[in-house]
C-alpha atoms as a PDB file:
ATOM      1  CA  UNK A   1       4.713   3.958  -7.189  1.00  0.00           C
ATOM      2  CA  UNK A   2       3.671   5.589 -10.587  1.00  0.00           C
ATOM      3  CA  UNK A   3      -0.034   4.003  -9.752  1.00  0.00           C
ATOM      4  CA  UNK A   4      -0.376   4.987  -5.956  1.00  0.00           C
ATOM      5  CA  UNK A   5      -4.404   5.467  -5.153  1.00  0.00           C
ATOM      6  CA  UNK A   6      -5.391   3.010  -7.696  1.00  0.00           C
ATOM      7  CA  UNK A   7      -6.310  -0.351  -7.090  1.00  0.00           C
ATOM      8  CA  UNK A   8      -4.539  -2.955  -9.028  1.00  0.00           C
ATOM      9  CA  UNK A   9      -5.693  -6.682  -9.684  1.00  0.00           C
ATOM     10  CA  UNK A  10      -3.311  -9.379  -9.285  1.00  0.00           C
ATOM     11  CA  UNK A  11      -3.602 -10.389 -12.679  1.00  0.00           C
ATOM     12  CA  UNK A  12      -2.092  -6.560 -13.824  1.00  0.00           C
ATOM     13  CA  UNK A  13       0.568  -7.240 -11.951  1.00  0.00           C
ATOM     14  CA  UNK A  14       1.518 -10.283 -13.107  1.00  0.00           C
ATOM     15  CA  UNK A  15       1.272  -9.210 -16.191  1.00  0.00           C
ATOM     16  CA  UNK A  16       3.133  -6.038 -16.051  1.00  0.00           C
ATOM     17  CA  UNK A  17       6.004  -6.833 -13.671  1.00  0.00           C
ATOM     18  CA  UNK A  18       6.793 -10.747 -15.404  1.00  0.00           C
ATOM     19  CA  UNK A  19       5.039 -10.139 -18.681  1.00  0.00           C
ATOM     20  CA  UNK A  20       3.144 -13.286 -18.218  1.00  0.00           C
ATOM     21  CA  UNK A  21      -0.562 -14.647 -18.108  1.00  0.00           C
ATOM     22  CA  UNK A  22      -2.280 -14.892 -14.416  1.00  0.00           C
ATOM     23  CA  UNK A  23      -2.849 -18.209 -13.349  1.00  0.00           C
ATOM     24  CA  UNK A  24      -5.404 -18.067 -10.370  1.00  0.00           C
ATOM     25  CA  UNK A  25      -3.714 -21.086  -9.263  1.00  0.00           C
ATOM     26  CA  UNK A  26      -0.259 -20.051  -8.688  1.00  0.00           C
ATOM     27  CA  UNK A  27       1.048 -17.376  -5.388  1.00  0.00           C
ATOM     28  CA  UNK A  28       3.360 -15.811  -7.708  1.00  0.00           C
ATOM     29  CA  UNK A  29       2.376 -12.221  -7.096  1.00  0.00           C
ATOM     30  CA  UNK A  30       1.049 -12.730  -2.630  1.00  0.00           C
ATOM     31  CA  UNK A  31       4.505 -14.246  -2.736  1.00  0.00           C
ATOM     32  CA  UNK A  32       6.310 -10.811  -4.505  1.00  0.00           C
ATOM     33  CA  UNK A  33       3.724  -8.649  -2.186  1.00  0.00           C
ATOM     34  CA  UNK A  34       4.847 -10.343   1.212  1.00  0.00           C
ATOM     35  CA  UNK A  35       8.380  -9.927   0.622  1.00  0.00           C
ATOM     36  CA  UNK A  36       8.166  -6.558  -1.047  1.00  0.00           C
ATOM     37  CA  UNK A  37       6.179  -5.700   2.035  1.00  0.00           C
ATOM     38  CA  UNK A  38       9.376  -6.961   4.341  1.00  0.00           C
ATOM     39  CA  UNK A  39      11.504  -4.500   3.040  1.00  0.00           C
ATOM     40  CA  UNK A  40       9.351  -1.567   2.790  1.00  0.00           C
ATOM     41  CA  UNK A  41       6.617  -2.129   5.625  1.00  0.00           C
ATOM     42  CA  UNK A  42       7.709  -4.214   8.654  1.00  0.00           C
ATOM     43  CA  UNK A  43       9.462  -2.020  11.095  1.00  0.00           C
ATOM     44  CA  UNK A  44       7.603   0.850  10.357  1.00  0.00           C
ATOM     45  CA  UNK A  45       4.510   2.303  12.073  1.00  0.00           C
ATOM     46  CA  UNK A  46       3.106   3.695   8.428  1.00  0.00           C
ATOM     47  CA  UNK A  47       2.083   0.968   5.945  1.00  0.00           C
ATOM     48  CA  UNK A  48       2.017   1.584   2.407  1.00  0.00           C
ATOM     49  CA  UNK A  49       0.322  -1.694   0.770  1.00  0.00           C
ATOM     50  CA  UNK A  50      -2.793  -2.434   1.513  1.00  0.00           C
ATOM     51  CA  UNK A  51      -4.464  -5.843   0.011  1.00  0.00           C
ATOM     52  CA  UNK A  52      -8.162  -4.806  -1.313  1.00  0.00           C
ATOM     53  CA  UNK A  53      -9.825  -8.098  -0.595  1.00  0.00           C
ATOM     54  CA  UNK A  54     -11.005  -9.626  -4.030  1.00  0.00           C
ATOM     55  CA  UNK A  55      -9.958  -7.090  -6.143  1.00  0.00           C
ATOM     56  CA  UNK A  56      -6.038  -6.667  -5.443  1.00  0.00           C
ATOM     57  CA  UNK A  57      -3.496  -4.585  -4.171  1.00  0.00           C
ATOM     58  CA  UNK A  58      -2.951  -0.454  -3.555  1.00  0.00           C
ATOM     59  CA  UNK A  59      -0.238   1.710  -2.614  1.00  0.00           C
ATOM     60  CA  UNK A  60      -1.363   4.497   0.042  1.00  0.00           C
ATOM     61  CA  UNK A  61      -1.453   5.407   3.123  1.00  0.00           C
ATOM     62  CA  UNK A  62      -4.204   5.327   5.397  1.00  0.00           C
ATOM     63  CA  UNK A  63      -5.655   8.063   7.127  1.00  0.00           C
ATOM     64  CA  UNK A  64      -6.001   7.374  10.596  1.00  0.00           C
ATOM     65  CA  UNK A  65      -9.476   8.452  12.215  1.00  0.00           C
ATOM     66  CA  UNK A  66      -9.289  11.632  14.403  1.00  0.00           C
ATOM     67  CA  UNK A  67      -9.725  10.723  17.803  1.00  0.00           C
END
């Protein structure tokens, strides 16, 4: 939450949440995402994570387009 608006690579996360090396071979952190986005995005019209394809993962919310 301290990072919202910035993108961060899976490999930051790893490092900074289980203070180990990234392994581009292992789930580890899609694993930690999808169940971190159970409790804090499923049942709710607003979602907060968004997955930044090939970079990584951001916390924000979307602005919807005015219709």
């Amino acid at each position: 939450m301290r990072r919202r608006g910035e993108v961060l690579p899976r490999s930051l996360i790893a490092s900074q949440v289980w203070d180990m090396n990234f392994d581009s071979d292992t789930n580890v952190v899609e694993v930690a995402i999808k169940r971190l986005r159970s409790k804090i995005d499923n049942n709710f019209d607003t979602r907060l994570i968004q997955n930044i394809r090939g970079m990584g993962y951001v916390l924000e919310v979307k602005d919807d387009p005015v219709t």
